[in-house]
Protein backbone atom coordinates (compact mmCIF):
# COMPACT_ATOMS: atom_id res chain seq x y z
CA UNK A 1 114.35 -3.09 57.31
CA UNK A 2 111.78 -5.55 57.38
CA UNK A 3 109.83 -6.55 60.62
CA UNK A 4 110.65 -10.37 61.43
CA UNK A 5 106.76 -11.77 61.82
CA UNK A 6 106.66 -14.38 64.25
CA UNK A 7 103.51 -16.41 64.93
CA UNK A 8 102.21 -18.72 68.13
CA UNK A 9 100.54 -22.28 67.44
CA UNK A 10 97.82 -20.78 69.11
CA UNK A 11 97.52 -17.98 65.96
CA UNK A 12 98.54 -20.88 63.42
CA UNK A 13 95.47 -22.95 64.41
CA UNK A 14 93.33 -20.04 63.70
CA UNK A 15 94.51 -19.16 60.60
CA UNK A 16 94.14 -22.64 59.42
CA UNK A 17 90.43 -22.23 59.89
CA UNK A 18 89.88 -19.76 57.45
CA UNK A 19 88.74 -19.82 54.19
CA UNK A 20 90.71 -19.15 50.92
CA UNK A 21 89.14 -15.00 50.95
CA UNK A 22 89.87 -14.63 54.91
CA UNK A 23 92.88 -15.86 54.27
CA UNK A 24 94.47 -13.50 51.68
CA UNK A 25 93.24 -10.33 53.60
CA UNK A 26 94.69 -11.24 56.80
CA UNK A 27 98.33 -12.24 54.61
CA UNK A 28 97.76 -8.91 52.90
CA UNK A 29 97.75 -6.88 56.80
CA UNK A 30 100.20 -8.82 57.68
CA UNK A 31 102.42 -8.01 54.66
CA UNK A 32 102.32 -4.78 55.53
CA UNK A 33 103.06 -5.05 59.14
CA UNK A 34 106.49 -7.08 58.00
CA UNK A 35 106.75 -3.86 55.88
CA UNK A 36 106.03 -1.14 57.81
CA UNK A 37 106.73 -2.67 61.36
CA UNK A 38 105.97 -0.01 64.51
CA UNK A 39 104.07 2.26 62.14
CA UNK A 40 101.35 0.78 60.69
CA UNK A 41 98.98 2.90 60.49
CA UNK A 42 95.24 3.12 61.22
CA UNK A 43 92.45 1.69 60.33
CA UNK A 44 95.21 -1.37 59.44
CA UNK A 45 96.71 -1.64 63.09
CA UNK A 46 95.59 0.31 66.37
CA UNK A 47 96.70 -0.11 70.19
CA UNK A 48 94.37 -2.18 72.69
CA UNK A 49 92.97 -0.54 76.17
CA UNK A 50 92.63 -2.37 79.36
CA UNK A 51 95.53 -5.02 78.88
CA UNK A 52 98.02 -5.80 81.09
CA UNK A 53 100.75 -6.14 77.97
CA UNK A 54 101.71 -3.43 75.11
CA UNK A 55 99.16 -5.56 73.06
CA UNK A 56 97.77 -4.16 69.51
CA UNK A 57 95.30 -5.53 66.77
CA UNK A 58 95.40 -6.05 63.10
CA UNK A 59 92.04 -4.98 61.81
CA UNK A 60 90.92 -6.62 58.94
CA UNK A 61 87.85 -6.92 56.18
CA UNK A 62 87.02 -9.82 54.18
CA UNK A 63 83.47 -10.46 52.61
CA UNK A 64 81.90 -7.87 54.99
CA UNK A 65 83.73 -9.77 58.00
CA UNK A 66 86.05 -7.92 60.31
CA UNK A 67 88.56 -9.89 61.74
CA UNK A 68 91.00 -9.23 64.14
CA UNK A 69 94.88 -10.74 64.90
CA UNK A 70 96.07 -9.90 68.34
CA UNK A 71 99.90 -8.94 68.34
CA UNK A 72 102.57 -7.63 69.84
CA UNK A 73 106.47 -6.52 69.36
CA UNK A 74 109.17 -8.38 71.44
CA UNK A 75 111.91 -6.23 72.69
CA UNK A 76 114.05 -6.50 69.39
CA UNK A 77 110.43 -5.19 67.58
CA UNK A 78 109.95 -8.68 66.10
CA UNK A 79 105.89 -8.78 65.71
CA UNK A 80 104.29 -11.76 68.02
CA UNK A 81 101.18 -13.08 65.92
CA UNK A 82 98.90 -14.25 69.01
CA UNK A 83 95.72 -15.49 67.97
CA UNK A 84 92.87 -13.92 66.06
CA UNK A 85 88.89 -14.08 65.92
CA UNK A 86 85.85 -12.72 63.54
CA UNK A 87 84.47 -10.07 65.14
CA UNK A 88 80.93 -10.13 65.15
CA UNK A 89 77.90 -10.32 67.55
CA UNK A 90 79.27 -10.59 71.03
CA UNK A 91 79.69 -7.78 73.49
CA UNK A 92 82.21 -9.54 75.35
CA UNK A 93 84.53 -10.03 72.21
CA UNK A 94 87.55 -7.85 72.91
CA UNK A 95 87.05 -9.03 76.90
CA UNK A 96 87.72 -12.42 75.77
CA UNK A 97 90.16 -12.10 73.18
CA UNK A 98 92.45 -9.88 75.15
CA UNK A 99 92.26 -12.49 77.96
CA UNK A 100 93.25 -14.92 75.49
CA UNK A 101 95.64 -13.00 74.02
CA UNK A 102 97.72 -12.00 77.54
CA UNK A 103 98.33 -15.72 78.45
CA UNK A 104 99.31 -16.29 75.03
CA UNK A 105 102.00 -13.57 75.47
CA UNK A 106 102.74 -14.69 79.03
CA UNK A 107 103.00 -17.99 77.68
CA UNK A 108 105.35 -17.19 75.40
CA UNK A 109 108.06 -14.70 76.94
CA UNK A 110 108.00 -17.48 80.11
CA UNK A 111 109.21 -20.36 77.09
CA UNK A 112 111.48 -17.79 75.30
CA UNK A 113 114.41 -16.65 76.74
């Protein structure tokens, strides 16, 4: 059974920012996430430290870029897109995009019942 992929405004906005390339990777990970749901594997999908939520990342490569998706699975294992960012240069990245990512899903579950 497939995995339902549901997806914030916050992630939308994002994803409407990238380029044709950038954008075909990150529908290719997330084809396979609707796919293979709870076990994607790695180096396509790994768990995040230091968050206050069962938060994970999609990890993906386009031109040499790594970007990453925030997400997470409701309850009923639907897969939250939260918001995503290219990876590159800061040593605060994953410090700010978890941050970002946690109100997002606070956000969220207070809006949905």
């Amino acid at each position: 059974m497939k995995t339902q992929i549901l997806v914030t405004d916050e992630y939308s906005e994002w994803f409407g920012s990238l380029d044709a390339t950038e954008k075909k990777a990150v529908r290719r990970v997330v084809a396979m996430l609707e796919q293979m749901g709870v076990t994607l594997p790695f180096p396509y999908s790994s768990s995040l430290k230091n968050t206050s939520h069962p938060l994970r990342e999609l990890r993906v490569k386009a031109k040499g870029t790594q970007i990453r998706v925030i997400y997470g699975f409701d309850p009923t294992r639907n897969a939250l897109l939260l918001i995503g960012a290219t990876k590159a240069g800061s040593k605060r990245f994953y410090e700010q995009l978890i941050s970002l990512a946690e109100k997002i899903w606070e956000d969220f579950h207070q809006e949905t019942p």
